[in-house]
Protein backbone atom coordinates (compact mmCIF):
# COMPACT_ATOMS: atom_id res chain seq x y z
CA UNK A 1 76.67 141.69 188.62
CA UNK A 2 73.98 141.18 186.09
CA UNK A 3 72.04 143.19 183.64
CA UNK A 4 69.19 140.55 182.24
CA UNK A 5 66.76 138.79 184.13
CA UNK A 6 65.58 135.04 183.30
CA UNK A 7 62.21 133.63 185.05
CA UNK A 8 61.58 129.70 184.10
CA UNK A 9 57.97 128.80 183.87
CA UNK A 10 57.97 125.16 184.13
CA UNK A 11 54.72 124.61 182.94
CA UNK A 12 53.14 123.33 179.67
CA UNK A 13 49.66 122.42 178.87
CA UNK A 14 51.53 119.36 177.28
CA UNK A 15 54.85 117.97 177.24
CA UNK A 16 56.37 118.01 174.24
CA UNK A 17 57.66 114.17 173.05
CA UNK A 18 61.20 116.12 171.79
CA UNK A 19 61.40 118.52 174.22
CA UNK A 20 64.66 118.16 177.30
CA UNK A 21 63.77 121.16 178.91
CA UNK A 22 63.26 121.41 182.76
CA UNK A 23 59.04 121.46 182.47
CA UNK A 24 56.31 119.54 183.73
CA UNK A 25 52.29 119.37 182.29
CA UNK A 26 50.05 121.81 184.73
CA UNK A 27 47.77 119.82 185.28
CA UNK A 28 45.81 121.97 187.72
CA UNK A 29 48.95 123.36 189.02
CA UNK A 30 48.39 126.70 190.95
CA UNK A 31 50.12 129.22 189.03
CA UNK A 32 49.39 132.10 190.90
CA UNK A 33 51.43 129.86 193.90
CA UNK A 34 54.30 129.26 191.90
CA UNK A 35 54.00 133.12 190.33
CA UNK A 36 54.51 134.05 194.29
CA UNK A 37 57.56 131.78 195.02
CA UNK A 38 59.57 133.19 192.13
CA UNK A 39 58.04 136.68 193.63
CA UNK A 40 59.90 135.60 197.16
CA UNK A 41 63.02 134.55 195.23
CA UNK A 42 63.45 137.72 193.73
CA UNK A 43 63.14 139.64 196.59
CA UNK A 44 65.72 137.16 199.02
CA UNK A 45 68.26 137.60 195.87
CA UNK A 46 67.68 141.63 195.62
CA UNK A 47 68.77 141.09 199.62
CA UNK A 48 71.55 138.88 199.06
CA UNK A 49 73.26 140.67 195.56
CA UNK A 50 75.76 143.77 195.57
CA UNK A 51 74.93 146.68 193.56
CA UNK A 52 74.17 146.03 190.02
CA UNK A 53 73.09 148.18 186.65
CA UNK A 54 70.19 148.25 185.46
CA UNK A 55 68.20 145.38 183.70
CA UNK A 56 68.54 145.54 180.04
CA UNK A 57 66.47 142.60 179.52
CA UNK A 58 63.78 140.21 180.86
CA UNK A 59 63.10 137.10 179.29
CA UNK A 60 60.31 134.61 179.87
CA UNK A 61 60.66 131.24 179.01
CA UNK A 62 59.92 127.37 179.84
CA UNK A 63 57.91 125.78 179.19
CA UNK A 64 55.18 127.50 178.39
CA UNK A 65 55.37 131.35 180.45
CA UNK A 66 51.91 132.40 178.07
CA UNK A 67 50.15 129.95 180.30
CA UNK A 68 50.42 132.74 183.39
CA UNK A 69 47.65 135.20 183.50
CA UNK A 70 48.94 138.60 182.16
CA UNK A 71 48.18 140.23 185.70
CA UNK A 72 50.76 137.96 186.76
CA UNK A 73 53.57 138.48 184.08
CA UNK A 74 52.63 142.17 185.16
CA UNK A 75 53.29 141.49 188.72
CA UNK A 76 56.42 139.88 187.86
CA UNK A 77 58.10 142.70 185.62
CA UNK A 78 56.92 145.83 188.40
CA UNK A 79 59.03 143.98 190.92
CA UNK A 80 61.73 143.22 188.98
CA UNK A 81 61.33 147.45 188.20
CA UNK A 82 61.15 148.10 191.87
CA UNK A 83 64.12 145.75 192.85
CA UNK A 84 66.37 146.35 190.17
CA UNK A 85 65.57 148.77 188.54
CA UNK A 86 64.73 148.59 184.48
CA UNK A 87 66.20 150.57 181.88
CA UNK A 88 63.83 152.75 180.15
CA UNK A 89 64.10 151.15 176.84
CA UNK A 90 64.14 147.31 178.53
CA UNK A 91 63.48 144.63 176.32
CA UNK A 92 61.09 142.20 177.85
CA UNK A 93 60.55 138.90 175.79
CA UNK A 94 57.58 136.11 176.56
CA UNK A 95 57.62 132.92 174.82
CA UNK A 96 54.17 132.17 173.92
CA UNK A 97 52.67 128.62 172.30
CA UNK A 98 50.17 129.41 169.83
CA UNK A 99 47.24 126.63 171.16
CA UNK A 100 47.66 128.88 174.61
CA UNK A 101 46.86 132.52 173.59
CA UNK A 102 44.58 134.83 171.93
CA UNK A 103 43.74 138.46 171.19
CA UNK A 104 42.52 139.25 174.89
CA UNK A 105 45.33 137.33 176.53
CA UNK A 106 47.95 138.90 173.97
CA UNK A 107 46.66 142.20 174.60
CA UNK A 108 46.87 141.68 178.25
CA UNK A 109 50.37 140.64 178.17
CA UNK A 110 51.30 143.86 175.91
CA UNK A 111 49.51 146.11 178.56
CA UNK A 112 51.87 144.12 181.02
CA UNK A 113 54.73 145.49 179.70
CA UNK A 114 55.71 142.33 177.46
CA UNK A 115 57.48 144.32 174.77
CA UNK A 116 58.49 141.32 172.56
CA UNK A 117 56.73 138.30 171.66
CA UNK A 118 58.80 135.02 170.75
CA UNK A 119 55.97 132.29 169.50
CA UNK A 120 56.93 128.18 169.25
CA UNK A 121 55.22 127.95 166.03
CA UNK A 122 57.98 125.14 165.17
CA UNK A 123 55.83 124.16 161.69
CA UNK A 124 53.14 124.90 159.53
CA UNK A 125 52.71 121.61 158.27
CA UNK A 126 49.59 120.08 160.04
CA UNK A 127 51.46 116.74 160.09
CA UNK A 128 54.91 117.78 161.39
CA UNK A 129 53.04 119.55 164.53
CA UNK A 130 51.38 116.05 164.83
CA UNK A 131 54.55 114.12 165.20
CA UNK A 132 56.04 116.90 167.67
CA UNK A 133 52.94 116.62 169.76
CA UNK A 134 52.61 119.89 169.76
CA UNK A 135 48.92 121.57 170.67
CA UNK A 136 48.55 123.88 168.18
CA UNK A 137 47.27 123.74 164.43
CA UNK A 138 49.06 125.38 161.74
CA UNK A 139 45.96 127.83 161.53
CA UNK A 140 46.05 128.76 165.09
CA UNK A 141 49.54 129.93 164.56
CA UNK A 142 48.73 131.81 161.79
CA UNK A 143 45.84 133.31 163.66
CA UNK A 144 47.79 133.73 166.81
CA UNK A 145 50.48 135.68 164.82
CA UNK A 146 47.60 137.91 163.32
CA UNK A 147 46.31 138.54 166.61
CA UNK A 148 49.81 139.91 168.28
CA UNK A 149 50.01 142.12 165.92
CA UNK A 150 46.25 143.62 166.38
CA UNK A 151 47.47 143.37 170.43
CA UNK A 152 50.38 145.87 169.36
CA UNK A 153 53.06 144.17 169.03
CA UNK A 154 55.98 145.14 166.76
CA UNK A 155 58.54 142.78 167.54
CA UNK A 156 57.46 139.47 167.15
CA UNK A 157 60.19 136.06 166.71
CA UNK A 158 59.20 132.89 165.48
CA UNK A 159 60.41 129.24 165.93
CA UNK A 160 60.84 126.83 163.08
CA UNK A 161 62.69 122.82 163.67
CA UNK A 162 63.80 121.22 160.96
CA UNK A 163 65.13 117.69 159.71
CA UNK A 164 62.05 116.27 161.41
CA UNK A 165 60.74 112.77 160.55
CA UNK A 166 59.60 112.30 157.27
CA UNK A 167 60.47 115.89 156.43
CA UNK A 168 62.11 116.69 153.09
CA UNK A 169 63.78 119.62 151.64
CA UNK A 170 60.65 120.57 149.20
CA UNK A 171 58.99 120.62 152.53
CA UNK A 172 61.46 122.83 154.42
CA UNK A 173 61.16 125.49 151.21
CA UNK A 174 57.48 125.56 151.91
CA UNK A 175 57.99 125.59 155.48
CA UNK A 176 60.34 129.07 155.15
CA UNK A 177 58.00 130.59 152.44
CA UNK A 178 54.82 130.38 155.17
CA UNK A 179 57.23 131.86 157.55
CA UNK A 180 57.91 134.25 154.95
CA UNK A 181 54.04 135.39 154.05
CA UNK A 182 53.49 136.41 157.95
CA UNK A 183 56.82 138.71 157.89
CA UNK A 184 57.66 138.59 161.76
CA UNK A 185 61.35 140.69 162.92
CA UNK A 186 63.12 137.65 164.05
CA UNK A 187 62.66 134.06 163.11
CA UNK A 188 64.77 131.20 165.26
CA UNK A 189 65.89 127.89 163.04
CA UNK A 190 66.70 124.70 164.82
CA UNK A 191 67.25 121.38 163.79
CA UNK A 192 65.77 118.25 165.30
CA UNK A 193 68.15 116.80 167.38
CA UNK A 194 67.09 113.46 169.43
CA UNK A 195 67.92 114.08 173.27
CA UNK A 196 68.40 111.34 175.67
CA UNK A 197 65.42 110.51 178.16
CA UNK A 198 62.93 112.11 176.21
CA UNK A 199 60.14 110.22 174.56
CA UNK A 200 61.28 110.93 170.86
CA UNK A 201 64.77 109.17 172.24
CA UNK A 202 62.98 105.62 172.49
CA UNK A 203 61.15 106.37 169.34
CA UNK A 204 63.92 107.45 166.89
CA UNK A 205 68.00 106.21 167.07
CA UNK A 206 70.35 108.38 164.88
CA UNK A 207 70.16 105.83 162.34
CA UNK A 208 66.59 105.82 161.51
CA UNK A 209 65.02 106.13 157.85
CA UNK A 210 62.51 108.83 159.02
CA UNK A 211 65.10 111.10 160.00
CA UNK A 212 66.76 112.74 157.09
CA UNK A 213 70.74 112.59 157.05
CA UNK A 214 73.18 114.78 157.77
CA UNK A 215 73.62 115.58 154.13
CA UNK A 216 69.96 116.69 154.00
CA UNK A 217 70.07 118.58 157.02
CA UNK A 218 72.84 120.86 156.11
CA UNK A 219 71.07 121.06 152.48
CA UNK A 220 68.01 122.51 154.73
CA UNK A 221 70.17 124.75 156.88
CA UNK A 222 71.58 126.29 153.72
CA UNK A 223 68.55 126.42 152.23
CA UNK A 224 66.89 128.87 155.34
CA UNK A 225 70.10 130.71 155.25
CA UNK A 226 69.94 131.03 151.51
CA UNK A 227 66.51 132.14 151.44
CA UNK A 228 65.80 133.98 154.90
CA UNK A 229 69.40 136.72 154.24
CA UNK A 230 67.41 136.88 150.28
CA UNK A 231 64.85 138.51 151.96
CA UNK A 232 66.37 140.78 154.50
CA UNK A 233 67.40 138.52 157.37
CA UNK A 234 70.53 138.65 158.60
CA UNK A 235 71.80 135.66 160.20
CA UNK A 236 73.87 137.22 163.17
CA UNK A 237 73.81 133.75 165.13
CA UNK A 238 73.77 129.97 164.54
CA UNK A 239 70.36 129.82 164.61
CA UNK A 240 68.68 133.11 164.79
CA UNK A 241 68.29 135.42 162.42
CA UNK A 242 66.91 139.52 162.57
CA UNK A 243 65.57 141.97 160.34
CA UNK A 244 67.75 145.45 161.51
CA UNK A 245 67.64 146.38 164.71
CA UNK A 246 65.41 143.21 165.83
CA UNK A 247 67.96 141.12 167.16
CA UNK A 248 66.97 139.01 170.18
CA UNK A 249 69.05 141.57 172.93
CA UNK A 250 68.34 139.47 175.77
CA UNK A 251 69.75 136.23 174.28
CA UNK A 252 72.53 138.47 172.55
CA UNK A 253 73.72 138.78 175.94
CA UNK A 254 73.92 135.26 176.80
CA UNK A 255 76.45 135.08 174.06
CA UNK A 256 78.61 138.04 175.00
CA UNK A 257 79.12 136.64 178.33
CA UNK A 258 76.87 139.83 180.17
CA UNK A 259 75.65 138.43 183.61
CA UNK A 260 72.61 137.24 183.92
CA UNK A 261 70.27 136.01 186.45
CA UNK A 262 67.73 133.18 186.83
CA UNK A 263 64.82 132.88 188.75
CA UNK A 264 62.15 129.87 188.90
CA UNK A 265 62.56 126.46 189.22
CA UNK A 266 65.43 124.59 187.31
CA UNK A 267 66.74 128.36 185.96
CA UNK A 268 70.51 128.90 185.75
CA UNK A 269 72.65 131.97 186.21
CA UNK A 270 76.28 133.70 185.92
CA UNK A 271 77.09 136.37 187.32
CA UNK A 272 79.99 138.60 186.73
CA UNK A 273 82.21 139.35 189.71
CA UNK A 274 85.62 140.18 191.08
CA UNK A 275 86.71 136.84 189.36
CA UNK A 276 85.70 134.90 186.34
CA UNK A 277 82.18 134.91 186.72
CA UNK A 278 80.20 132.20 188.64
CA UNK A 279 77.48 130.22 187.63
CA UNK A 280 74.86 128.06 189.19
CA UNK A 281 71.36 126.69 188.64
CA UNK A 282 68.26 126.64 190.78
CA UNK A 283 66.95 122.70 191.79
CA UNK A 284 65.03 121.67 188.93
CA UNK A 285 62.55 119.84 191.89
CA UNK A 286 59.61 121.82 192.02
CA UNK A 287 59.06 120.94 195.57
CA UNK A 288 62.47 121.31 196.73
CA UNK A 289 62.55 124.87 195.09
CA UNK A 290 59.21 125.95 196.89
CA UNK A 291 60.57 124.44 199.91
CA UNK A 292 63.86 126.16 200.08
CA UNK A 293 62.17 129.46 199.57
CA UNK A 294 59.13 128.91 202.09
CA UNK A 295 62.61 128.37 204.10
CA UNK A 296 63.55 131.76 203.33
CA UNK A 297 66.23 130.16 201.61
CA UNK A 298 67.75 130.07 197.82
CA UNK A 299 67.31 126.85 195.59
CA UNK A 300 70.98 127.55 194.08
CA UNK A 301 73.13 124.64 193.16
CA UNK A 302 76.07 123.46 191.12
CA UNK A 303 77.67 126.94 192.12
CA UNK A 304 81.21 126.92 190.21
CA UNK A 305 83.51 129.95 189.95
CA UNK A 306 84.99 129.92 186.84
CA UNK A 307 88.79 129.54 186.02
CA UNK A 308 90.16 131.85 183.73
CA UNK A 309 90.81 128.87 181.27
CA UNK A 310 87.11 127.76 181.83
CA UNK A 311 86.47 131.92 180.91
CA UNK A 312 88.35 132.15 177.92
CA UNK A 313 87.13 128.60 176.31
CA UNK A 314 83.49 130.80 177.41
CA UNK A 315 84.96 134.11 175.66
CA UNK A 316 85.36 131.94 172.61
CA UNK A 317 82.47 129.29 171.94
CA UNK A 318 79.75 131.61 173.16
CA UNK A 319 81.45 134.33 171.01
CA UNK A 320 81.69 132.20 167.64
CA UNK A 321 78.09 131.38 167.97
CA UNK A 322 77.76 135.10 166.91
CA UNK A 323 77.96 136.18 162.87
CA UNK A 324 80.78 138.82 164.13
CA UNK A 325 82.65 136.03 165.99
CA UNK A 326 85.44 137.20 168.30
CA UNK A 327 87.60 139.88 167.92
CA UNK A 328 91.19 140.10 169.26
CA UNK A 329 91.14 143.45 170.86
CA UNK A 330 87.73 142.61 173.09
CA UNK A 331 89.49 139.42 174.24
CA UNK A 332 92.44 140.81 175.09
CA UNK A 333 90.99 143.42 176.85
CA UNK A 334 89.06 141.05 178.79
CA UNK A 335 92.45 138.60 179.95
CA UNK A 336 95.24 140.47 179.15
CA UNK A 337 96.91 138.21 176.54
CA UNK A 338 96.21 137.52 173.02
CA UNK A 339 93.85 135.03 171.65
CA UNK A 340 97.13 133.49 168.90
CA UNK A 341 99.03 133.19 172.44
CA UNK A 342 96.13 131.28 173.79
CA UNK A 343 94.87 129.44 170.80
CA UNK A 344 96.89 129.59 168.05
CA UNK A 345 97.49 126.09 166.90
CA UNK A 346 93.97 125.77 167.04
CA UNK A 347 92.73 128.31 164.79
CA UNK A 348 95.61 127.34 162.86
CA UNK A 349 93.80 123.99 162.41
CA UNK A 350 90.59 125.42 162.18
CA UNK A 351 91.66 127.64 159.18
CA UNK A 352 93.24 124.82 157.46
CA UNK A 353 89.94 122.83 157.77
CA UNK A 354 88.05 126.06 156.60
CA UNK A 355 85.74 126.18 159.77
CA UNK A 356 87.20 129.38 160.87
CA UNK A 357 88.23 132.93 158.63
CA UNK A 358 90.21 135.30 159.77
CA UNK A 359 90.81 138.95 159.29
CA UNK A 360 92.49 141.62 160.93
CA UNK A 361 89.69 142.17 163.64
CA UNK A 362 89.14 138.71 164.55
CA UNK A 363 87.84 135.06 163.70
CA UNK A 364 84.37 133.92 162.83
CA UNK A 365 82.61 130.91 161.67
CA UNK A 366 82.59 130.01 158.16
CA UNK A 367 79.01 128.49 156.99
CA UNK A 368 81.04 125.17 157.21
CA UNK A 369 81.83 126.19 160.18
CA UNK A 370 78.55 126.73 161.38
CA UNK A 371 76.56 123.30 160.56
CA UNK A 372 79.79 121.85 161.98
CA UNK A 373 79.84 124.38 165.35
CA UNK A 374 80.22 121.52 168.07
CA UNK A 375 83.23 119.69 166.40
CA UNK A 376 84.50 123.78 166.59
CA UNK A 377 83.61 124.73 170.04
CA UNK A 378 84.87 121.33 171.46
CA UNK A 379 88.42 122.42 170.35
CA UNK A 380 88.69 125.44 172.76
CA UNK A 381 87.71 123.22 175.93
CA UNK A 382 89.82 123.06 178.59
């Protein structure tokens, strides 16, 4: 069962020197051809899936999904209507690079149905979009923010990295102040983090002077959260933060555990059954995922079913990554025991460390906790 929808565009106009995810540079790719295989892939899964609810959310991201021609991200969302039916108040997300869009495309891909705009701004500092290779200006995301909103649309995220080379905290203040001045619902905070195979991995070890240190990049994730809840943001996960009744649903759902499915090359899924829930990817080959499908077969691999020990370490990393971290009574109610009889000696340890509070609803992550999430999570593994 699943009640969000995922489509991958693997596409970017250029690749990103930082970036790990699955995507490729068009190019002169077809995109209309690829548009049509992750048509056929929806329809062989709406064959091959048991009765499901309705979709509470579709989310389009990559790469670079702005890059598709609104009739296409129209196409897309009536056949996901027609095969699974949408909700009527469906929240339907497109990531969108500023250097890729403008008023006619935005308006195009509000008249799609699009209902939420998320936009890799990532900096407004001229030199900082330099270094990240990224194609846009800090004036054509200004401009492409200004032009969403005279497209229509009210619900608009934004992306900022920080701890980038060369980057210091006076910077980061400015950084959140421009994000500030253009007052979007949702802004998204990540920190630079150096991943293996990717360009930026040859250029910068952990140990380099243009990095700043740990020290600094906890100063500048206190600093957003300092200044972003000051002005009506409520950080309700890791990295995201809402104004009320703007947070991200779709991604919301990733973190609750709600099944989901993925369509589009390299896209991965879990679905909710009988059991734990099983997940599984689609090949991350673009010709191997065109030709299983011109085979009138799916591109799934790496299908596990999950234990219930893999489920419950699930219930509680994906859970903590959330402001209202996990609450005895939902996971009990999901396995039938309680979380002290599962993991008490480790949020025992966790308290002690103050990385974890606890009340009489539940745990959560204390802001310790938060910039120091992985040495957390890793303690729930099985």
């Amino acid at each position: 069962m699943f009640t969000r929808l995922y489509i991958h565009i693997p596409y970017c106009q250029r690749k990103c020197p930082y970036c790990a995810f699955f995507s490729e540079e068009i190019a002169g790719t077809d995109l209309n051809a690829y548009a049509s295989l992750v048509q056929h892939e929806m329809h062989l899964t709406a064959q091959a899936t048991a009765p499901r609810q309705k979709l509470e959310s579709i989310y389009f991201g990559g790469g670079t999904p702005s890059l598709l021609d609104p009739h296409l991200i129209a196409a897309l969302i009536r056949q996901a209507g027609t095969l699974f039916e949408l909700a009527d108040d469906a929240e339907i997300t497109l990531e969108a690079n500023p250097g890729t869009v403008d008023f006619t495309r935005l308006a195009g891909f509000r008249q799609a149905g699009v209902t939420r705009l998320s936009l890799g701004i990532q900096s407004f500092d001229d030199r900082m979009l330099h270094e990240l290779g990224r194609i846009h200006t800090s004036q054509q995301a200004r401009e492409a923010f200004a032009a969403a909103r005279q497209a229509g649309f009210d619900n608009i995220g934004i992306d900022l990295i920080h701890a980038l080379p060369g980057q210091t905290g006076p910077m980061w203040r400015t950084e959140l102040k421009q994000a500030l001045n253009l007052a979007p619902e949702h802004i998204s905070i990540y920190g630079l983090t150096i991943e293996e195979g990717t360009p930026f991995d040859l250029r910068y070890d952990s140990g380099s002077p243009l990095l700043p240190d740990e020290d600094m990049a906890a100063e500048m994730f206190e600093a957003a959260d300092d200044v972003l809840e000051a002005k009506g943001y409520g950080h309700y996960e890791i990295a995201n933060y809402a104004r009320a009744g703007f947070r991200s649903r779709h991604n919301s759902g990733y973190w609750k555990r709600d099944g989901y499915l993925g369509l589009g090359a390299g896209a991965h899924s879990f679905l909710r059954d009988a059991g734990h829930g099983t997940r599984f990817s689609n090949s991350a080959d673009l010709k191997e995922y065109g030709a299983a499908l011109l085979n009138n077969t799916l591109p799934r691999q790496g299908i596990m079913k999950l234990t219930r020990a893999d489920a419950m370490a699930e219930f509680l990393f994906l859970g903590l990554r959330m402001a209202e971290g996990v609450e005895f009574e939902s996971f009990e109610r999901e396995f039938k025991t309680g979380l002290e009889d599962v993991f008490g000696r480790e949020i025992r340890q966790l308290l002690e460390r103050e990385l974890l509070t606890e009340d009489s609803f539940g745990i959560r992550l204390t802001r310790r906790g938060m910039l120091l999430s992985n040495q957390v999570f890793q303690r729930f593994l099985p």
